[in-house]
N, C-alpha and C. Protein backbone atom coordinates (compact mmCIF):
# COMPACT_ATOMS: atom_id res chain seq x y z
N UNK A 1 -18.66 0.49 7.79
CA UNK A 1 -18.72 -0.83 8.37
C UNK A 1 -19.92 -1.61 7.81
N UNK A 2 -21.15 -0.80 7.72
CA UNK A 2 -22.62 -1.83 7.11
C UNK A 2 -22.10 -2.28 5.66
N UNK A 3 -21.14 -1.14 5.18
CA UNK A 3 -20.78 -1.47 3.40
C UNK A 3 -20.14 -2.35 3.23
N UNK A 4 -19.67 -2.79 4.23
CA UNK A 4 -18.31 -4.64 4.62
C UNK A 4 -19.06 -5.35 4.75
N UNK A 5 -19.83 -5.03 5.32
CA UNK A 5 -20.97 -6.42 5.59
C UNK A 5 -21.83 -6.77 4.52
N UNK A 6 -22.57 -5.80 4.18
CA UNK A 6 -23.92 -5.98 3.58
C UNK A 6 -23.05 -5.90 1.62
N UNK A 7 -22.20 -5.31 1.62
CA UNK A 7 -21.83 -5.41 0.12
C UNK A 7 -20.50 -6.34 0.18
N UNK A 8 -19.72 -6.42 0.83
CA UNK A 8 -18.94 -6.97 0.30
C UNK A 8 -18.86 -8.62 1.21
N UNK A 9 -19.07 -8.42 1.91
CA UNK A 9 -19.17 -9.64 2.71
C UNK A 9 -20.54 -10.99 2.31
N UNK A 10 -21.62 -10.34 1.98
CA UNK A 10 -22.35 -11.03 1.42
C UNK A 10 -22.27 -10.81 0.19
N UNK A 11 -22.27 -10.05 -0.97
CA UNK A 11 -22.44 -9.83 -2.42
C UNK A 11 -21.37 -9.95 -2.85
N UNK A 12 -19.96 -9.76 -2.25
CA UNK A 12 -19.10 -10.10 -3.19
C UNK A 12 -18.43 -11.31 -3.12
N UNK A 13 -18.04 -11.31 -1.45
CA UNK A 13 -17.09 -12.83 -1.00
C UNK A 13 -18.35 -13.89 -0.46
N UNK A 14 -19.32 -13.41 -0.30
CA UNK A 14 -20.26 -14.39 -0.02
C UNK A 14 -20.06 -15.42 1.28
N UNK A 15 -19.32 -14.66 2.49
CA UNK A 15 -18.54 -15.27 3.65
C UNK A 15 -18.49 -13.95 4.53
N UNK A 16 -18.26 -14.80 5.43
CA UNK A 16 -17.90 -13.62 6.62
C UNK A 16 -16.72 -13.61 7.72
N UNK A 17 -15.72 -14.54 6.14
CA UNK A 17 -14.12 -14.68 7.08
C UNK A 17 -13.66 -13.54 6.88
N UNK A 18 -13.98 -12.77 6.04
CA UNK A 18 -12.98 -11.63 6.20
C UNK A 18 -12.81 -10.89 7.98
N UNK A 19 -14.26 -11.29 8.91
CA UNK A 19 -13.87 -10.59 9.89
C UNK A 19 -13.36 -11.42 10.94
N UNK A 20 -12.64 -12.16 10.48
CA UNK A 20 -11.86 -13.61 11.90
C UNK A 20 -10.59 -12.62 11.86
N UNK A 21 -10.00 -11.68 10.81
CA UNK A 21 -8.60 -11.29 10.63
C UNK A 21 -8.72 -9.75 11.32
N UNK A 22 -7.99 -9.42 12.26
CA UNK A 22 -8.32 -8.09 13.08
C UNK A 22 -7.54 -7.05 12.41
N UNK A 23 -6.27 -7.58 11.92
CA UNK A 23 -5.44 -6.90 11.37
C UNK A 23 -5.88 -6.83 9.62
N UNK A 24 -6.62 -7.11 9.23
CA UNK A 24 -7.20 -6.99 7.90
C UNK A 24 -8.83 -6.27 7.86
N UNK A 25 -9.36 -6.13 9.13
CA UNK A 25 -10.78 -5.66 8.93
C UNK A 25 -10.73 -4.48 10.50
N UNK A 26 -10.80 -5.06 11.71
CA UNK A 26 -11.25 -4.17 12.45
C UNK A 26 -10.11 -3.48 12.91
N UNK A 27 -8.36 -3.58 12.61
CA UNK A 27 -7.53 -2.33 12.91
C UNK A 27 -7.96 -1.00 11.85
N UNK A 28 -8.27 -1.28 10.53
CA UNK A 28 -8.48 -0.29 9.61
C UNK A 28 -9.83 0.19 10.17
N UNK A 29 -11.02 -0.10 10.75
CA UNK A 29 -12.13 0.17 11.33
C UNK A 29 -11.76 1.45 12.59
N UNK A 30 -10.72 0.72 13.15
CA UNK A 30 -10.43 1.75 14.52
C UNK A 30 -9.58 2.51 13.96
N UNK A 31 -8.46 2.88 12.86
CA UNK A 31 -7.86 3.32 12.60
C UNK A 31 -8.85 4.64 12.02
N UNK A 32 -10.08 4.35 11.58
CA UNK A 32 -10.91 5.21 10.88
C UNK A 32 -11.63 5.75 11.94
N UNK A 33 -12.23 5.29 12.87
CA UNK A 33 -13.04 5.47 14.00
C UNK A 33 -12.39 6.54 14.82
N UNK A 34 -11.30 6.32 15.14
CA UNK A 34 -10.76 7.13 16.44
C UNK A 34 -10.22 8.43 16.00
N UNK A 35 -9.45 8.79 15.03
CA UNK A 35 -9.31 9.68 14.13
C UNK A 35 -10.18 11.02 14.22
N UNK A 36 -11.69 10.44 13.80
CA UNK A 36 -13.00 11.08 13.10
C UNK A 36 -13.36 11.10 14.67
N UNK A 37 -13.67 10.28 15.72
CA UNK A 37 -14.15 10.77 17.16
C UNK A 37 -13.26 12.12 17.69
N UNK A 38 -12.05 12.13 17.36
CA UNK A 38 -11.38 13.16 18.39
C UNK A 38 -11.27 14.33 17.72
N UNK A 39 -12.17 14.40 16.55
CA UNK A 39 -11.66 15.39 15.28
C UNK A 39 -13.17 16.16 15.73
N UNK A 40 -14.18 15.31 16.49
CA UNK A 40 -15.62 15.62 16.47
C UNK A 40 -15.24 15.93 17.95
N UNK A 41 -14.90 15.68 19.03
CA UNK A 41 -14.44 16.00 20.76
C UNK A 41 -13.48 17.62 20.38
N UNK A 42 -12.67 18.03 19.83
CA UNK A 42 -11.44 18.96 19.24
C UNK A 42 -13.10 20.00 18.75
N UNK A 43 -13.44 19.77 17.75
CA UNK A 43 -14.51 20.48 16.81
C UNK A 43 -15.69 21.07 17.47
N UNK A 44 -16.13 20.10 18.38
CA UNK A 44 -17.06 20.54 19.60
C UNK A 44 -16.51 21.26 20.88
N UNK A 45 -15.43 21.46 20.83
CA UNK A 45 -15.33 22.63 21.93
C UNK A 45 -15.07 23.90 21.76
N UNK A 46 -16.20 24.75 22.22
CA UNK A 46 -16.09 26.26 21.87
C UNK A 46 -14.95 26.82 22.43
N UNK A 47 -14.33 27.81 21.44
CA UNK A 47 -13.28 28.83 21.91
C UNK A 47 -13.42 29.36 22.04
């Protein structure tokens, strides 16, 4: 997420419309997010 912002949002598009579009920036964000949380909740419980 800092690498959207800080590289591509300022250094490449030089804007920060890319994040008005939910379905172009923050579904792929949660799609990545929630994944990797329940993989770390699953991973952390001793058997």
């Amino acid at each position: 997420m800092f690498l959207d912002v800080f590289v591509v949002a300022l250094l490449v598009e030089k804007s920060f419309d890319m994040f008005r579009s939910v379905l172009g920036t923050w579904l792929p964000f949660a799609l990545i997010f929630l994944p990797t949380w329940l993989t770390g909740i699953v991973m952390g419980v001793p058997s």
